[in-house]
N, C-alpha and C. Protein backbone atom coordinates (compact mmCIF):
# COMPACT_ATOMS: atom_id res chain seq x y z
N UNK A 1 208.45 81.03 -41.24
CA UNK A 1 208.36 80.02 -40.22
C UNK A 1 207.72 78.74 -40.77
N UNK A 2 206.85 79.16 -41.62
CA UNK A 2 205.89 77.90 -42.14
C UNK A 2 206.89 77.04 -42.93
N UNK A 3 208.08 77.73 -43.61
CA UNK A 3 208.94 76.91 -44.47
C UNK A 3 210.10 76.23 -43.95
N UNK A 4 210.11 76.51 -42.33
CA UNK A 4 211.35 75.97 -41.77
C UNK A 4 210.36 74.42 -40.72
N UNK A 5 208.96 74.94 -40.66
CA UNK A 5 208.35 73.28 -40.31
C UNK A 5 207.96 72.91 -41.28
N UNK A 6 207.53 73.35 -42.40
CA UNK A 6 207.74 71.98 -43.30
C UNK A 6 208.86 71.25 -44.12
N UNK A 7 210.14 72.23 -43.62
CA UNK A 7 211.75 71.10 -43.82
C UNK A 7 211.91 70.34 -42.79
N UNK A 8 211.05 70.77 -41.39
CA UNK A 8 211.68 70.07 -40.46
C UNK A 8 210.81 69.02 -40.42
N UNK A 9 209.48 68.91 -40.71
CA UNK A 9 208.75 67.69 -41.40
C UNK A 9 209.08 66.68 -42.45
N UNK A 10 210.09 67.51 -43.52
CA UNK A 10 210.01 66.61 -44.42
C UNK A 10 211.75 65.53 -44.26
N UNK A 11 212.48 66.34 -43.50
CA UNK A 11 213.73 65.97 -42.78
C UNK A 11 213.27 64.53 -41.71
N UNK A 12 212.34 65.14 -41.27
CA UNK A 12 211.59 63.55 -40.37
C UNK A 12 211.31 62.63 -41.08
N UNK A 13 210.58 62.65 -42.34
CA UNK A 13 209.93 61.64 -42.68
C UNK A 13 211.21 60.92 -43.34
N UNK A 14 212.04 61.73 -44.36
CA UNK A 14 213.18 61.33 -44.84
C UNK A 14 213.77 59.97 -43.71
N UNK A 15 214.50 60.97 -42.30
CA UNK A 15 215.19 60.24 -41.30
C UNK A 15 214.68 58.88 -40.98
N UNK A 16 212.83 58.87 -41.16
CA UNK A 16 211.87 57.72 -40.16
C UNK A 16 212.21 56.99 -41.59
N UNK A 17 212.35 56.99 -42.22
CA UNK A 17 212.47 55.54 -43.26
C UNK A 17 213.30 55.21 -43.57
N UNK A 18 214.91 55.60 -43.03
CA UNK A 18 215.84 54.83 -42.87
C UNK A 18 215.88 54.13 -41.49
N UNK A 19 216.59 53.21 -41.08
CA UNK A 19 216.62 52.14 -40.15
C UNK A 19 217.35 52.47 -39.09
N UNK A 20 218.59 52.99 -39.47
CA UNK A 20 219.90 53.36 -38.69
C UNK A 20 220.29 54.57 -39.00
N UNK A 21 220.90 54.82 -37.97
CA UNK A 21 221.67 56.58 -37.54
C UNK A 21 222.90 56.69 -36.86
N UNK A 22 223.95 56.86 -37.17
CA UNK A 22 225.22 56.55 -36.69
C UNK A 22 226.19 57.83 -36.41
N UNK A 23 226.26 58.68 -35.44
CA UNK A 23 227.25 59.79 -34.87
C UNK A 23 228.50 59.70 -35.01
N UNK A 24 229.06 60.15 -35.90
CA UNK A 24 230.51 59.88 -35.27
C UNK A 24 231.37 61.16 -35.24
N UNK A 25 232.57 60.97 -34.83
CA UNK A 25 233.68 61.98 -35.08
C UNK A 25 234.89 61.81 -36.17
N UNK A 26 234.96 62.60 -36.45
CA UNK A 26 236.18 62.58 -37.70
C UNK A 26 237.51 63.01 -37.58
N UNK A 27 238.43 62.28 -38.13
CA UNK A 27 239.44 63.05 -38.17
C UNK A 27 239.97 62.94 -40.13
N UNK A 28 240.73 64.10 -40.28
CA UNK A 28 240.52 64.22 -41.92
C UNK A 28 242.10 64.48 -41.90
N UNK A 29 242.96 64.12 -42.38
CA UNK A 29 243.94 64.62 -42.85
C UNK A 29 244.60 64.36 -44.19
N UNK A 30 245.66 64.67 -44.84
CA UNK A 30 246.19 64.62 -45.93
C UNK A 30 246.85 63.12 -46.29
N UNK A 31 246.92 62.83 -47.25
CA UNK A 31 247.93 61.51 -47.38
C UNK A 31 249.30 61.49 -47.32
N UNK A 32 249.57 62.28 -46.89
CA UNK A 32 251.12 62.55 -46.54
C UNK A 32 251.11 62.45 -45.01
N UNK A 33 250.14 63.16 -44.14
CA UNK A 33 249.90 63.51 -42.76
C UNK A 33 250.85 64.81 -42.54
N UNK A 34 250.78 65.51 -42.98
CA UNK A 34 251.12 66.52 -42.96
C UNK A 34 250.25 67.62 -42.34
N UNK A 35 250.83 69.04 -41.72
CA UNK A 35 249.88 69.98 -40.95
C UNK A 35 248.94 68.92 -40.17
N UNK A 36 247.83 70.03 -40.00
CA UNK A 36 246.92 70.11 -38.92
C UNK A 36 245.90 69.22 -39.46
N UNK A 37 244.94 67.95 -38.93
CA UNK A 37 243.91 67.64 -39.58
C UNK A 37 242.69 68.58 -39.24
N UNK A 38 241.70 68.49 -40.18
CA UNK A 38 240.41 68.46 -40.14
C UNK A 38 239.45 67.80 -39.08
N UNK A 39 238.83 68.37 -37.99
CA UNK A 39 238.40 67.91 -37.15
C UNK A 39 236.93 68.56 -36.82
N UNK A 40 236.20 67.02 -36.72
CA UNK A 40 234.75 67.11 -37.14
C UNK A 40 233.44 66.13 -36.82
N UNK A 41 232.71 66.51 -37.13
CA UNK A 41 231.35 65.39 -36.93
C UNK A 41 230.81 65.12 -38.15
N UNK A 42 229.77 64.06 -38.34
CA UNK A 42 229.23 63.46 -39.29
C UNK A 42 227.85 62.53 -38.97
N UNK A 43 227.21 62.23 -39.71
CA UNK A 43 226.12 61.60 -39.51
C UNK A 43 225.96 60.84 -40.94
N UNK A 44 225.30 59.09 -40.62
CA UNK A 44 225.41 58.38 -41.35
C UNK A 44 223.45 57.81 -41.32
N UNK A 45 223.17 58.11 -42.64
CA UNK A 45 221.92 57.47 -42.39
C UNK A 45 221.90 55.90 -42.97
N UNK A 46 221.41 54.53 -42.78
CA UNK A 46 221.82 53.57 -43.49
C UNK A 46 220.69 52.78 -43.38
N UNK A 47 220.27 52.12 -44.02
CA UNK A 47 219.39 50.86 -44.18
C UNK A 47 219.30 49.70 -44.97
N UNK A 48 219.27 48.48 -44.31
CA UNK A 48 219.94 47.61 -44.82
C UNK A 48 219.28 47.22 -46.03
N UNK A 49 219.76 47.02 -47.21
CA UNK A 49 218.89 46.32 -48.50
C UNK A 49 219.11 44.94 -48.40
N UNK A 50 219.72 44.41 -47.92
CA UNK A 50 219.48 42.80 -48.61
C UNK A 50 220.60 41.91 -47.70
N UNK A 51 220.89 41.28 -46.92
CA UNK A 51 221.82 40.42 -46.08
C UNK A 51 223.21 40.90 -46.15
N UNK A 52 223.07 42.29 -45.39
CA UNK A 52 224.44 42.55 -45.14
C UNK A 52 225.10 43.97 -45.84
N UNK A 53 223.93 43.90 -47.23
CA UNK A 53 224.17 45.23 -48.15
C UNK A 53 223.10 46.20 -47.63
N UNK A 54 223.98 47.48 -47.22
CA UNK A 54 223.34 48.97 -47.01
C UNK A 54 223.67 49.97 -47.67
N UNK A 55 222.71 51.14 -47.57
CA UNK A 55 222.80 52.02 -48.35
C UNK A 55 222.01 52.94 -47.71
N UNK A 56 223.05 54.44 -47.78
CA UNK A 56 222.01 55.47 -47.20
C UNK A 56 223.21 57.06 -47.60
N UNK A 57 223.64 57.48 -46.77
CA UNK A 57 224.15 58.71 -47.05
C UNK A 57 224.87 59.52 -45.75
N UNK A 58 225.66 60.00 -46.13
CA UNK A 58 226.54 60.69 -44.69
C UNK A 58 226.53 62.61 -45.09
N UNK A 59 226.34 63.11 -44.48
CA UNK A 59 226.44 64.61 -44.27
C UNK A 59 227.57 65.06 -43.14
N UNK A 60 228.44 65.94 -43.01
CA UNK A 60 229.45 66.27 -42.02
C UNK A 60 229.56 67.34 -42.38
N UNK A 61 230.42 67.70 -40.68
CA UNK A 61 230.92 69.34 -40.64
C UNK A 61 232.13 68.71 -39.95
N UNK A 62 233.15 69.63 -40.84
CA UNK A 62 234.70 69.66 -40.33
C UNK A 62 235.41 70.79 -40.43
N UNK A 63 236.23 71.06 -39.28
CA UNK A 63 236.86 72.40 -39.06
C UNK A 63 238.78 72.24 -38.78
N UNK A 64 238.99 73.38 -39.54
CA UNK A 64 240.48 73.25 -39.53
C UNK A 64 241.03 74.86 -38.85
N UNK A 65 242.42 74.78 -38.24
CA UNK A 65 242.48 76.51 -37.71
C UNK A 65 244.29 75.79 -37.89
N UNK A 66 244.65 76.23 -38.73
CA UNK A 66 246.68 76.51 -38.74
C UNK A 66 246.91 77.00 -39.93
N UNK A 67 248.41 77.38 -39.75
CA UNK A 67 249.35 78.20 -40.52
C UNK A 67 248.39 79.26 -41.15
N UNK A 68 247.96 80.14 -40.49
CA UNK A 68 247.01 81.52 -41.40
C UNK A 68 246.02 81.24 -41.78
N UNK A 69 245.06 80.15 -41.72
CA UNK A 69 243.79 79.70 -42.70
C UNK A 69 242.90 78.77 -41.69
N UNK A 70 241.84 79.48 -42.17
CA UNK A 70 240.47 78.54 -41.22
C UNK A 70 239.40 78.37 -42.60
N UNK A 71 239.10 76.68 -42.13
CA UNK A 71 238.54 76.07 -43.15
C UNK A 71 237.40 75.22 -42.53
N UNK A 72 236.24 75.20 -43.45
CA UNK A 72 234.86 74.64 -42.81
C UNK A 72 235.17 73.55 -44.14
N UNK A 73 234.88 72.45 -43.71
CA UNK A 73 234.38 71.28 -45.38
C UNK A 73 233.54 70.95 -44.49
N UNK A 74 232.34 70.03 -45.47
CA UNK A 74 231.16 69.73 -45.75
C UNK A 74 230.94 68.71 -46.66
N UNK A 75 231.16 67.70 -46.29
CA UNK A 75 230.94 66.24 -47.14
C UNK A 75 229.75 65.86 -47.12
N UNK A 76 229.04 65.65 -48.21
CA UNK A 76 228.04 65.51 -48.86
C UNK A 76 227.57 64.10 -49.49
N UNK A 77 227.70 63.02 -49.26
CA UNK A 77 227.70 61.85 -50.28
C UNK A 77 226.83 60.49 -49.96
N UNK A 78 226.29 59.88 -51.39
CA UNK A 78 225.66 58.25 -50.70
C UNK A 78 226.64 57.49 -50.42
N UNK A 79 226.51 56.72 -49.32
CA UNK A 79 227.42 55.76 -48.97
C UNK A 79 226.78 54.53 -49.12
N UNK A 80 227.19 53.13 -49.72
CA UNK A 80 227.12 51.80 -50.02
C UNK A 80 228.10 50.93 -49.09
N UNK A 81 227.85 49.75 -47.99
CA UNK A 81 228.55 48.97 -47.54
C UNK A 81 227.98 48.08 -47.42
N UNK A 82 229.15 47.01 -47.35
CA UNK A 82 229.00 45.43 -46.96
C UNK A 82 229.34 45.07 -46.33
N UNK A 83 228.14 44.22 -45.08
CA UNK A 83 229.16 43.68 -43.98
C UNK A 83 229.47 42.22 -44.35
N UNK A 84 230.64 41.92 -44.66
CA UNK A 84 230.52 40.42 -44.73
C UNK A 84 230.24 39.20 -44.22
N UNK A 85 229.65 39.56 -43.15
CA UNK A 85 229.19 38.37 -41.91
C UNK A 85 227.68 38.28 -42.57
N UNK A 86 227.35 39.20 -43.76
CA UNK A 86 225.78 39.09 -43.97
C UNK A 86 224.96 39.52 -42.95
N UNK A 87 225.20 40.19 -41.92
CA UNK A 87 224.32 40.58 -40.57
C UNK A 87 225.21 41.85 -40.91
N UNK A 88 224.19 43.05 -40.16
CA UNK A 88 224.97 44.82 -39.67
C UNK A 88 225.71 44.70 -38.73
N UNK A 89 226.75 43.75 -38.73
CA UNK A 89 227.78 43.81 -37.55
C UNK A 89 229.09 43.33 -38.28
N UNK A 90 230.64 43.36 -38.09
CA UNK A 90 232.10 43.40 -38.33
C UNK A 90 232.59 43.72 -39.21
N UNK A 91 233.03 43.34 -39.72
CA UNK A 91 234.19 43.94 -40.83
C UNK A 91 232.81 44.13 -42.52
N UNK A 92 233.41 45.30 -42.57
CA UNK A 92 232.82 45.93 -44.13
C UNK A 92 233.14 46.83 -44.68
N UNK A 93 233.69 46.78 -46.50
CA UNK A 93 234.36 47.49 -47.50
C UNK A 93 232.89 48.38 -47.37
N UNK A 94 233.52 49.82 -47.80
CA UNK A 94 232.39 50.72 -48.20
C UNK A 94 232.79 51.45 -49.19
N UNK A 95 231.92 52.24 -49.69
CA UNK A 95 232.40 53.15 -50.99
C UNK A 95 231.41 54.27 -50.66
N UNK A 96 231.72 55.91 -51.29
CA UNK A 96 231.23 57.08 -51.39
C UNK A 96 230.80 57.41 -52.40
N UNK A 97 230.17 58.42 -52.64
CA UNK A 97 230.08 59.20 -53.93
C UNK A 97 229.31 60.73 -53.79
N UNK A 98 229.90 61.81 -53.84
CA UNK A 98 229.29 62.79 -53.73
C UNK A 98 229.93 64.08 -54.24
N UNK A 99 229.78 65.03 -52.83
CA UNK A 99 230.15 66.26 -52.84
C UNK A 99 230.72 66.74 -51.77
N UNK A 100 232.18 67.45 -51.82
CA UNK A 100 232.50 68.13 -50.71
C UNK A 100 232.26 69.41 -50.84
N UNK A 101 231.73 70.26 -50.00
CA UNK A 101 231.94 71.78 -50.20
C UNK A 101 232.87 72.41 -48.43
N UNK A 102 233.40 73.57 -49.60
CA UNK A 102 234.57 73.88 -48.47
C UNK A 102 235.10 75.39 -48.45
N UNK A 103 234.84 75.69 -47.41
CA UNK A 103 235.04 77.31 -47.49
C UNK A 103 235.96 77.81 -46.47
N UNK A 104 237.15 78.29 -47.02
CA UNK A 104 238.73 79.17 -46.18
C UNK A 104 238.56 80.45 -46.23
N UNK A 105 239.62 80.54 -45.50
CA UNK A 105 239.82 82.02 -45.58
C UNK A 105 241.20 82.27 -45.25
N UNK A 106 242.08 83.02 -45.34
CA UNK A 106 243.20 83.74 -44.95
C UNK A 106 242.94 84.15 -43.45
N UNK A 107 244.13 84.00 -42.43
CA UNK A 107 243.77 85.09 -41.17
C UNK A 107 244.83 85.88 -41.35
N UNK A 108 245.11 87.03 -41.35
CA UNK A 108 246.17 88.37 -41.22
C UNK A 108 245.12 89.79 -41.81
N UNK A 109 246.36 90.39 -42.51
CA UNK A 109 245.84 91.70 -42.85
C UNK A 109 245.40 91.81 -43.89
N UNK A 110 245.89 91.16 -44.47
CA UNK A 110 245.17 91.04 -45.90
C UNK A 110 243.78 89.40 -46.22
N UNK A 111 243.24 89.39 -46.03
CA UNK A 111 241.78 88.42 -45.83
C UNK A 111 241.58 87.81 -47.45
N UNK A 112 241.92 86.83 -47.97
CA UNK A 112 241.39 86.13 -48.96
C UNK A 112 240.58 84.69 -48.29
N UNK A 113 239.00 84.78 -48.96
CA UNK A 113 238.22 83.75 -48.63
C UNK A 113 237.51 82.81 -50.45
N UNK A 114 237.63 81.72 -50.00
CA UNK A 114 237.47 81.16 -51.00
C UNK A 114 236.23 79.74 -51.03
N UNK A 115 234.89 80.01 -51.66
CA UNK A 115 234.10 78.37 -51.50
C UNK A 115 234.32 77.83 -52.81
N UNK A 116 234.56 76.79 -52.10
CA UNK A 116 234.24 75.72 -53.61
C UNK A 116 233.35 74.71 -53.43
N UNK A 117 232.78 73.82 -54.26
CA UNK A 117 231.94 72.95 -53.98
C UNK A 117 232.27 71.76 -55.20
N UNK A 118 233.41 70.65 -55.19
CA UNK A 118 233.73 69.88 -55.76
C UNK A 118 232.83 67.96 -55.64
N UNK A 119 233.30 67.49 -56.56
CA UNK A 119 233.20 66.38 -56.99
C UNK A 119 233.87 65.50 -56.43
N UNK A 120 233.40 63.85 -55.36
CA UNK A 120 234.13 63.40 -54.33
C UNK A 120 234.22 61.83 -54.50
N UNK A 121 234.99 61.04 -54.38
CA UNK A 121 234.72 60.07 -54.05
C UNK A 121 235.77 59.08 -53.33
N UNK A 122 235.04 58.13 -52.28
CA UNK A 122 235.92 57.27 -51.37
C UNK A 122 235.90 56.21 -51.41
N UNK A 123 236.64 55.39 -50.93
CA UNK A 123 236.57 53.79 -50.82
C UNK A 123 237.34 53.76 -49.66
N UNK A 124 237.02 52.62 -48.73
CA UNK A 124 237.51 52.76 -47.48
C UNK A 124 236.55 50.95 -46.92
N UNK A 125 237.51 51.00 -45.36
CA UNK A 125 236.71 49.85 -44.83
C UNK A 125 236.65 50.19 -43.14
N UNK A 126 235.92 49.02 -42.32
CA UNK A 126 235.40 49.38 -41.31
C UNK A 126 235.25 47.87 -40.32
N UNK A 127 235.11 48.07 -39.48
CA UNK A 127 234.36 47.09 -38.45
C UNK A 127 233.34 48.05 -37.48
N UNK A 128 232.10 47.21 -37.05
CA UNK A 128 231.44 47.61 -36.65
C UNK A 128 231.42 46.38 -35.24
N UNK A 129 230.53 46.50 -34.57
CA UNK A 129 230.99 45.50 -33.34
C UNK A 129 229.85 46.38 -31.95
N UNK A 130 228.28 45.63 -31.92
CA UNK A 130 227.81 46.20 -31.15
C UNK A 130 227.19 48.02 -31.87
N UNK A 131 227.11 48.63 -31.08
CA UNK A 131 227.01 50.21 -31.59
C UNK A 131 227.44 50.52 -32.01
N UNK A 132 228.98 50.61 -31.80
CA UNK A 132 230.33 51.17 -32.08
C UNK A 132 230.70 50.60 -33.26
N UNK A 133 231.30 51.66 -33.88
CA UNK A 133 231.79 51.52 -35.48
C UNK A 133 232.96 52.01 -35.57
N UNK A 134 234.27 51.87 -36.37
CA UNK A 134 235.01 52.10 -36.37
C UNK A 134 235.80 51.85 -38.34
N UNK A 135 236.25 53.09 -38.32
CA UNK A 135 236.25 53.13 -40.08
C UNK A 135 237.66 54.24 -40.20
N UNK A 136 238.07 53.66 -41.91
CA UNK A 136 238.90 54.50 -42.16
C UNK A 136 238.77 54.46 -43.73
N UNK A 137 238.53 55.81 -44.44
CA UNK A 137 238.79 55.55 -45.98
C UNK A 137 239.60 56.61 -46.65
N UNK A 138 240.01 56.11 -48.04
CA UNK A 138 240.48 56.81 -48.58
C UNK A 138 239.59 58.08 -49.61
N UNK A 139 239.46 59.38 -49.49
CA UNK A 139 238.86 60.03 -50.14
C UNK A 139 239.57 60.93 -51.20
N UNK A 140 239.22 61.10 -52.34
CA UNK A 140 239.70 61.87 -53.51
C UNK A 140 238.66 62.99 -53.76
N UNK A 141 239.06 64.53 -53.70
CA UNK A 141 238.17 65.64 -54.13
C UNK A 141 238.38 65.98 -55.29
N UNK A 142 237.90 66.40 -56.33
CA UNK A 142 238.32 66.73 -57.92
C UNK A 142 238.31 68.18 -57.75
N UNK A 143 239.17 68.57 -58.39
CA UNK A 143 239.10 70.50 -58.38
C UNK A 143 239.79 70.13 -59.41
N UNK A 144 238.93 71.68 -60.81
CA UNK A 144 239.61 72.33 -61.59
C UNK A 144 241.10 72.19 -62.43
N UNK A 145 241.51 72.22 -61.12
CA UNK A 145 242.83 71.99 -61.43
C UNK A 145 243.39 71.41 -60.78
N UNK A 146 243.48 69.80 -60.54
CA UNK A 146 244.27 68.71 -60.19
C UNK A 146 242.77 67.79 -58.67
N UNK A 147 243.60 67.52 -58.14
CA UNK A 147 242.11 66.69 -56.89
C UNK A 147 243.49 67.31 -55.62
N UNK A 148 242.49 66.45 -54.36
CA UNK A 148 243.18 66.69 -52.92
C UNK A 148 242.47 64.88 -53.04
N UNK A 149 243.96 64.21 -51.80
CA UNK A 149 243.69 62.87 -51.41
C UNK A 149 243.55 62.97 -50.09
N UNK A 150 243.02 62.70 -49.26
CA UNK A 150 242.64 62.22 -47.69
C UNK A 150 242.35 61.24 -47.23
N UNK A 151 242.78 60.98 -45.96
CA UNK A 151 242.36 59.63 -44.88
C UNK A 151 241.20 60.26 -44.14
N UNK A 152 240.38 59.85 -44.18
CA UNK A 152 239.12 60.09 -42.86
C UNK A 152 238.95 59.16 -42.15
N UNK A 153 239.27 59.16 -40.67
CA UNK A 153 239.02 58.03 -39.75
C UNK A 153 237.66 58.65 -39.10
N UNK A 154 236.80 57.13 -38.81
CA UNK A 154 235.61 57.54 -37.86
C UNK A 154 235.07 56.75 -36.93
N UNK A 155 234.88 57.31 -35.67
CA UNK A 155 234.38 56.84 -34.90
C UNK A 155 233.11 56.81 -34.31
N UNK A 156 231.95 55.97 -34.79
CA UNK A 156 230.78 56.33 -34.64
C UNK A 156 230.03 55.32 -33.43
N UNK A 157 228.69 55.93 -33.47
CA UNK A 157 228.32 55.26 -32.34
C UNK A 157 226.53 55.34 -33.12
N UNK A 158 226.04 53.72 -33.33
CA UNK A 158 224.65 53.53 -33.95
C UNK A 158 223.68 53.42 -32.90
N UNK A 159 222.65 53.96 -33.90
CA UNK A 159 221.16 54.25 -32.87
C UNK A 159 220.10 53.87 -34.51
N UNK A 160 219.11 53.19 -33.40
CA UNK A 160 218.15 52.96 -34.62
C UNK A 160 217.31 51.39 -34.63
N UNK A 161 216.75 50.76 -35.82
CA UNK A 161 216.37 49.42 -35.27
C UNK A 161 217.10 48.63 -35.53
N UNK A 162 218.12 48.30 -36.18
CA UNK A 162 218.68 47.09 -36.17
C UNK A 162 219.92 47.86 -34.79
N UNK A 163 220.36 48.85 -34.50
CA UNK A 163 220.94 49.22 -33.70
C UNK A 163 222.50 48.14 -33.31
N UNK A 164 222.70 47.17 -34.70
CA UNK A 164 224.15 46.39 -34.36
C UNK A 164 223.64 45.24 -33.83
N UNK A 165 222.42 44.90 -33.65
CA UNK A 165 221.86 43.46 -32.91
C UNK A 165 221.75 42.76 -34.20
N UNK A 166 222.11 41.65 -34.07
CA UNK A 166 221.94 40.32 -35.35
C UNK A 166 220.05 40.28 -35.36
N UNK A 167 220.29 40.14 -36.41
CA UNK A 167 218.56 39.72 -37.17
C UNK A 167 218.94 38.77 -36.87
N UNK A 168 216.96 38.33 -36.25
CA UNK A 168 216.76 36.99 -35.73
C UNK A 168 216.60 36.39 -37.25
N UNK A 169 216.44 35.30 -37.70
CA UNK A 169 216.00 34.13 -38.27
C UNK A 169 215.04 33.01 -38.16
C-alpha cells in the first residue's frame, strides 16, 4: 500500500508541474482505412516553453474487437508542438516520439496471444480553439520485421492554467 501512495504522490507532483491537461478520444486506423479502427482515450500533458512552443507527453488506451482478434495498444510518447499564432490557441504542426505497446489475441478455438512493445513515431497537425482541440497525425510503429502506418484523429478537451485563454501581455 505504502508503494501505491507514494506513485500516487509522485504521479501528482509530476502532473502539478505541467500547466495543461487535455482528454481526448481517439480514433486509430490504418492508412488504407481498412477494417475496424482502434478506439480509445488519451491524455496529453503540455507546458508551454517559450511563445507558442510546448512540450510534454501523451499516454493512451485503445481497443479494437473484429475479424477474430481483440487488441489493447498503448501509446507511450513526448509530444513537441507549435502553435503558430505564438499564443496556446489555433492551428499547430506537432511531432511524437516514443513507444507503442500492444497486446492481441486470437478469439476461436484455438487462442494465440501476442505483446509487443515497439519503437514509434508521428508527425501530424491540429487546431486548437478555446478548450477544444482538434488533431490528426500520421503515426509509424517499427516492428522487427517491417513498421504499421496509422491516422490518429483526436478530439480533446483542455483543463489547466493557460486552459486555451491568450496570455495577457
Amino acid at each position: 500500500m505504502r508503494k501505491v501512495l507514494l506513485l500516487a504522490g509522485f504521479i501528482g507532483i509530476f502532473v502539478n508541474s505541467f500547466s495543461q491537461f487535455s482528454a481526448n478520444v481517439d480514433v486509430v486506423t490504418n492508412t488504407k482505412f481498412e477494417g475496424s479502427p482502434f478506439i480509445g482515450v488519451s491524455g496529453v500533458l503540455s507546458k508551454e516553453i517559450d511563445n507558442g512552443f510546448c512540450a510534454g507527453g501523451l499516454l493512451g488506451l485503445q481497443f479494437y474487437t473484429g475479424s477474430g482478434l481483440t487488441s489493447i495498444r498503448i501509446p507511450f510518447m513526448a509530444e513537441a508542438r507549435y502553435y503558430v499564432s505564438g499564443e496556446t490557441e489555433g492551428f499547430y504542426p506537432l511531432a511524437n516520439l516514443g513507444f507503442v505497446h500492444q497486446e492481441s489475441k486470437t478469439n476461436g478455438i484455438i487462442q494465440i496471444k501476442v505483446s509487443t512493445t515497439n519503437f514509434a513515431f508521428a508527425l501530424g497537425a491540429g487546431v486548437r480553439f478555446g478548450n477544444t482541440d482538434i488533431s490528426v497525425k500520421y503515426e509509424n510503429v517499427q516492428f522487427s520485421l517491417g513498421h504499421a502506418e496509422v491516422f490518429d484523429f483526436k478530439l480533446g478537451f483542455w483543463m489547466g492554467q493557460s486552459g486555451g485563454h491568450k496570455r495577457r501581455r
